[in-house]
C-alpha atoms as a PDB file:
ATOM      1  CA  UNK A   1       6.889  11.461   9.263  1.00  0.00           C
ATOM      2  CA  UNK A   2       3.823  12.688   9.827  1.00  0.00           C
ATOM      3  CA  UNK A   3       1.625   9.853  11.368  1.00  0.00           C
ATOM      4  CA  UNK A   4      -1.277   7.295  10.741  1.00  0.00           C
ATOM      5  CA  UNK A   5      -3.674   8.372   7.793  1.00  0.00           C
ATOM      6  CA  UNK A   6      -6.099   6.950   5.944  1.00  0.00           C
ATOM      7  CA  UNK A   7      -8.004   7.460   2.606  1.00  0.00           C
ATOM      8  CA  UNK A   8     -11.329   6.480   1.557  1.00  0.00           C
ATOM      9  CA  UNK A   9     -13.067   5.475  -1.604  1.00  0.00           C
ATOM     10  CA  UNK A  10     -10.186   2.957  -2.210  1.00  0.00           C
ATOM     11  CA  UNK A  11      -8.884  -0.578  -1.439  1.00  0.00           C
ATOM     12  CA  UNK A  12      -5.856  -2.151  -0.729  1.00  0.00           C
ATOM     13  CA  UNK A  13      -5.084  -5.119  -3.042  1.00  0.00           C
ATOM     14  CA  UNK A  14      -1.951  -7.058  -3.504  1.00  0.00           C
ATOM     15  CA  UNK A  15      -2.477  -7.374  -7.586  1.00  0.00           C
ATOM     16  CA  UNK A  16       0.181  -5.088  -8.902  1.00  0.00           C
ATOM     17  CA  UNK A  17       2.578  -7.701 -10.852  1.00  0.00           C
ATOM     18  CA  UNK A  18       6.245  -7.894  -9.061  1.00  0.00           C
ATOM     19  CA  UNK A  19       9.183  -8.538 -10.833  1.00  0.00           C
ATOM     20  CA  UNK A  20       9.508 -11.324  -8.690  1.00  0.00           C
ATOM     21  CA  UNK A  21       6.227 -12.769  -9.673  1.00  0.00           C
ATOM     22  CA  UNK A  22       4.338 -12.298  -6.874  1.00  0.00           C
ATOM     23  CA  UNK A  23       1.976  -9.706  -6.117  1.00  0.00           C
ATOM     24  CA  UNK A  24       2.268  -6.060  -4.575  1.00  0.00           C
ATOM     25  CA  UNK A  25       0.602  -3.569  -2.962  1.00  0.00           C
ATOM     26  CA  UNK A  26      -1.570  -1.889  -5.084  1.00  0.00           C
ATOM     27  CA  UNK A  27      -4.800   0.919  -3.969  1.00  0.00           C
ATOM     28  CA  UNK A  28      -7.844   0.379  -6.245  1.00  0.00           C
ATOM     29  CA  UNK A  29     -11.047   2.481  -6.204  1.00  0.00           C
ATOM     30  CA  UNK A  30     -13.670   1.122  -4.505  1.00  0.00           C
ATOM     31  CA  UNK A  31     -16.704   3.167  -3.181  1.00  0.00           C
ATOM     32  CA  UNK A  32     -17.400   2.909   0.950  1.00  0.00           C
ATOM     33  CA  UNK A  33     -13.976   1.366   1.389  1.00  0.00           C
ATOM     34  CA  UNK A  34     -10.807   2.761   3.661  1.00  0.00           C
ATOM     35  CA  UNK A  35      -7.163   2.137   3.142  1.00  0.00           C
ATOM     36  CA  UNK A  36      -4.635   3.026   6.302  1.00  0.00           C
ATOM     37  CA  UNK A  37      -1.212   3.992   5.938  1.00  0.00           C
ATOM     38  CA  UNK A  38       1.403   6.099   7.310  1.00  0.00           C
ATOM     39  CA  UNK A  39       1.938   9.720   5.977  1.00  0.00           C
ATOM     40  CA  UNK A  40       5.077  11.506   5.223  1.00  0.00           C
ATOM     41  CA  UNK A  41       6.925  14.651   4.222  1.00  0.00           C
ATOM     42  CA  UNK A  42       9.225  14.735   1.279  1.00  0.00           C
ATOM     43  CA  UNK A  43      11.095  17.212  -0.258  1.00  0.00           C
ATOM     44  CA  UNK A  44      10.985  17.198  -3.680  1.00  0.00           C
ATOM     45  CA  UNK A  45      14.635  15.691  -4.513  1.00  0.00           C
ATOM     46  CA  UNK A  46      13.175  12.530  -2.278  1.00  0.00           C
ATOM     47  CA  UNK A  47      10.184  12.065  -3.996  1.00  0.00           C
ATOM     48  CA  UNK A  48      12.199  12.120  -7.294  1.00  0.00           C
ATOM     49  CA  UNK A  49      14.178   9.418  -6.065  1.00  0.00           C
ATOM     50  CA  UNK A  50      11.427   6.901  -5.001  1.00  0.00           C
ATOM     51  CA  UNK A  51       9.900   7.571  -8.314  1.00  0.00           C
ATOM     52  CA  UNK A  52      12.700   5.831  -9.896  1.00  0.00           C
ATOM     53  CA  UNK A  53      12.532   2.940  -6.987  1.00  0.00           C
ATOM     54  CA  UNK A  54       8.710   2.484  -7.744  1.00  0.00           C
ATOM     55  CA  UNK A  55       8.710   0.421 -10.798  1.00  0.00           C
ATOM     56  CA  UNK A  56       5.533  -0.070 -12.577  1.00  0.00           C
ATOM     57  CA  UNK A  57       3.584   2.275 -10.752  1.00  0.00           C
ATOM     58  CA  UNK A  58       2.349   5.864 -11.187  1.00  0.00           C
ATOM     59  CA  UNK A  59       2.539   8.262  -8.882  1.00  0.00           C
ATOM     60  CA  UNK A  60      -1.171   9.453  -8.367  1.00  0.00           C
ATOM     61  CA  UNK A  61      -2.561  12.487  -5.768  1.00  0.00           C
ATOM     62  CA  UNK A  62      -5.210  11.432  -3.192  1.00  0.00           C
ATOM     63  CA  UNK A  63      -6.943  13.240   0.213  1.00  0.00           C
ATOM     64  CA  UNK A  64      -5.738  11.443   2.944  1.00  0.00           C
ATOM     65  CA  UNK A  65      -7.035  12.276   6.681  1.00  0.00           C
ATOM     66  CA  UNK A  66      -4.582  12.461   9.216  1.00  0.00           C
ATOM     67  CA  UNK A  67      -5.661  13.225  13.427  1.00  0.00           C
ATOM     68  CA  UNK A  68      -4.661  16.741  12.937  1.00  0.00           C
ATOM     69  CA  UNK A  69      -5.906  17.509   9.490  1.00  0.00           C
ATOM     70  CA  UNK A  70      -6.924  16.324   6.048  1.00  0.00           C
ATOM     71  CA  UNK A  71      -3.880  16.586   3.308  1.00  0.00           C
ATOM     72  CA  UNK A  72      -3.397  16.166  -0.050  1.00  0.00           C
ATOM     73  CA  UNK A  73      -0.935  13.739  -0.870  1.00  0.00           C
ATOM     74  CA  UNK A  74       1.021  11.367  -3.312  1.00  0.00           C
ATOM     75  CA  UNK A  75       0.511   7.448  -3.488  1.00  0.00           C
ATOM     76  CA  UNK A  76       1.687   4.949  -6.096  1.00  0.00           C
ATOM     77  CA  UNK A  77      -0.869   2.779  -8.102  1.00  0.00           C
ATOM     78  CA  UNK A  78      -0.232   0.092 -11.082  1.00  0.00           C
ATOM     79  CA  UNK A  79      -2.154  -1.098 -13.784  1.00  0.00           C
ATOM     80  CA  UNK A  80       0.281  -3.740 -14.704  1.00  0.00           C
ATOM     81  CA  UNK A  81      -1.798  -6.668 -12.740  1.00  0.00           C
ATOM     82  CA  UNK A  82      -1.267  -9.918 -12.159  1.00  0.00           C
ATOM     83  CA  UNK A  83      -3.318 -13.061 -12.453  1.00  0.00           C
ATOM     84  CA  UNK A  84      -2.290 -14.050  -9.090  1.00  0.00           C
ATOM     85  CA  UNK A  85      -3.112 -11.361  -6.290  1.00  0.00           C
ATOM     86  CA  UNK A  86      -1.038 -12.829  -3.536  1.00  0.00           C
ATOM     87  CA  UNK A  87       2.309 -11.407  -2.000  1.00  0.00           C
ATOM     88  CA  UNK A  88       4.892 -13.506  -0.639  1.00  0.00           C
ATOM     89  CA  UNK A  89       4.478 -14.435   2.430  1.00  0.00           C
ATOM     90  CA  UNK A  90       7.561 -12.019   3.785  1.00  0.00           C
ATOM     91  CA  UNK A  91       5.923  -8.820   2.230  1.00  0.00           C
ATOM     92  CA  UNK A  92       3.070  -9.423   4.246  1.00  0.00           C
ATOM     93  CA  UNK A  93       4.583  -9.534   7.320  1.00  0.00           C
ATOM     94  CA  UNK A  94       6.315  -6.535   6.416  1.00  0.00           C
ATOM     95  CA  UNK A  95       3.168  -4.809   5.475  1.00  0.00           C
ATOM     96  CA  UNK A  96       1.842  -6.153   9.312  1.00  0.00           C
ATOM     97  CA  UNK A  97       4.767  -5.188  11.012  1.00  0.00           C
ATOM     98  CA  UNK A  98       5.243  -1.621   9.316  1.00  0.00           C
ATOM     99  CA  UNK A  99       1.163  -0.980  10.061  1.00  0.00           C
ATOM    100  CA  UNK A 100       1.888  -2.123  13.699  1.00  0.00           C
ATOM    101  CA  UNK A 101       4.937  -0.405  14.367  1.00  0.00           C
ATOM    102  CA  UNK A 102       3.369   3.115  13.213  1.00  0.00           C
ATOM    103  CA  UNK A 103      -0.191   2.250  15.226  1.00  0.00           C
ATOM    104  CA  UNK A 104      -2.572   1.510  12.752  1.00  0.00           C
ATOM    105  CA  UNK A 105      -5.941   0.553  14.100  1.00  0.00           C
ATOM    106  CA  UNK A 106      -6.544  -2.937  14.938  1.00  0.00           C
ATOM    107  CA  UNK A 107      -9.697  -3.040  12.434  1.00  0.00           C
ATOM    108  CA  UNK A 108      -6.813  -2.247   9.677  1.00  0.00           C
ATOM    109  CA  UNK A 109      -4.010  -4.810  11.206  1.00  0.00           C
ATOM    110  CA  UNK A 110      -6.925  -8.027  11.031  1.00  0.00           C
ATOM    111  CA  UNK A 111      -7.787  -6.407   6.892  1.00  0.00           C
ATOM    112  CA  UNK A 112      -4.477  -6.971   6.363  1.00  0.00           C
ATOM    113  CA  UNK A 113      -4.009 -10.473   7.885  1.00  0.00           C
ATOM    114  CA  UNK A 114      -7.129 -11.918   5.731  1.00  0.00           C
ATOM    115  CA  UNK A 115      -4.742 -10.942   2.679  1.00  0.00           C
ATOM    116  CA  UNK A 116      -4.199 -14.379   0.842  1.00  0.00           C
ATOM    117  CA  UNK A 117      -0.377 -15.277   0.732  1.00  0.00           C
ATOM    118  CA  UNK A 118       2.328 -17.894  -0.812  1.00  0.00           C
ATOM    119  CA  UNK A 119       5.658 -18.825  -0.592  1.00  0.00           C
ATOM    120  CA  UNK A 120       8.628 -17.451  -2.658  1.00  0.00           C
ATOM    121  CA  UNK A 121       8.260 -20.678  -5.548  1.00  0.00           C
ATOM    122  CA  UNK A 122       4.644 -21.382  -4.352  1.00  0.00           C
ATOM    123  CA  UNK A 123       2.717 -21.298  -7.965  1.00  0.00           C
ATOM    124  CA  UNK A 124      -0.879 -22.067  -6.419  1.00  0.00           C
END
């Protein structure tokens, strides 16, 4: 692992369509925005093997700025969107507790909390 990063010119959304029905994480383009994440090094074999865990998503190349440099690097994005943008309520938490266990900034912890949710079986 690398550390925190972010890219700009793009915006977390939770509209990629899950198997399970709700929605996932998803990075759409969208001028003056900022996405945070955390930034890693794989080896090719590893990246080859979360393609095939990444289901309905592309693997697309983005700059990403870390503290000790700017990178180019590999994120996933869908076009298979749902009509209901929210992730259960247990993927955001994960998506909270992953952002606060690698030190994202707290600007980026409080985007992710205004992130609409519902309950696994929750239709509206």
């Amino acid at each position: 692992m690398l550390g925190p990063a972010r890219t700009h010119g793009r915006r977390l959304e939770c509209n990629k369509h899950g198997r399970d029905g709700s929605g996932k994480a998803n990075l759409m383009e969208a001028a003056g925005e900022t996405v945070w994440g955390v930034l890693y090094r794989l080896s090719r074999h590893q990246l080859d093997t979360l393609d095939r865990f990444e289901g309905g998503y592309t693997r697309a190349e983005l700059e990403v700025h870390a503290a000790d440099a700017t990178h180019r690097a590999w994120t996933y994005v869908s076009l298979r969107l749902t009509e209901d943008p929210r992730p259960f309520d247990w993927y955001k938490e994960l998506m909270l507790a992953g952002a606060r266990e690698h030190g994202l900034p707290d600007e980026w912890l409080a985007r992710l909390q205004t992130l609409p949710e519902r309950k696994p079986g929750q239709e509206t």
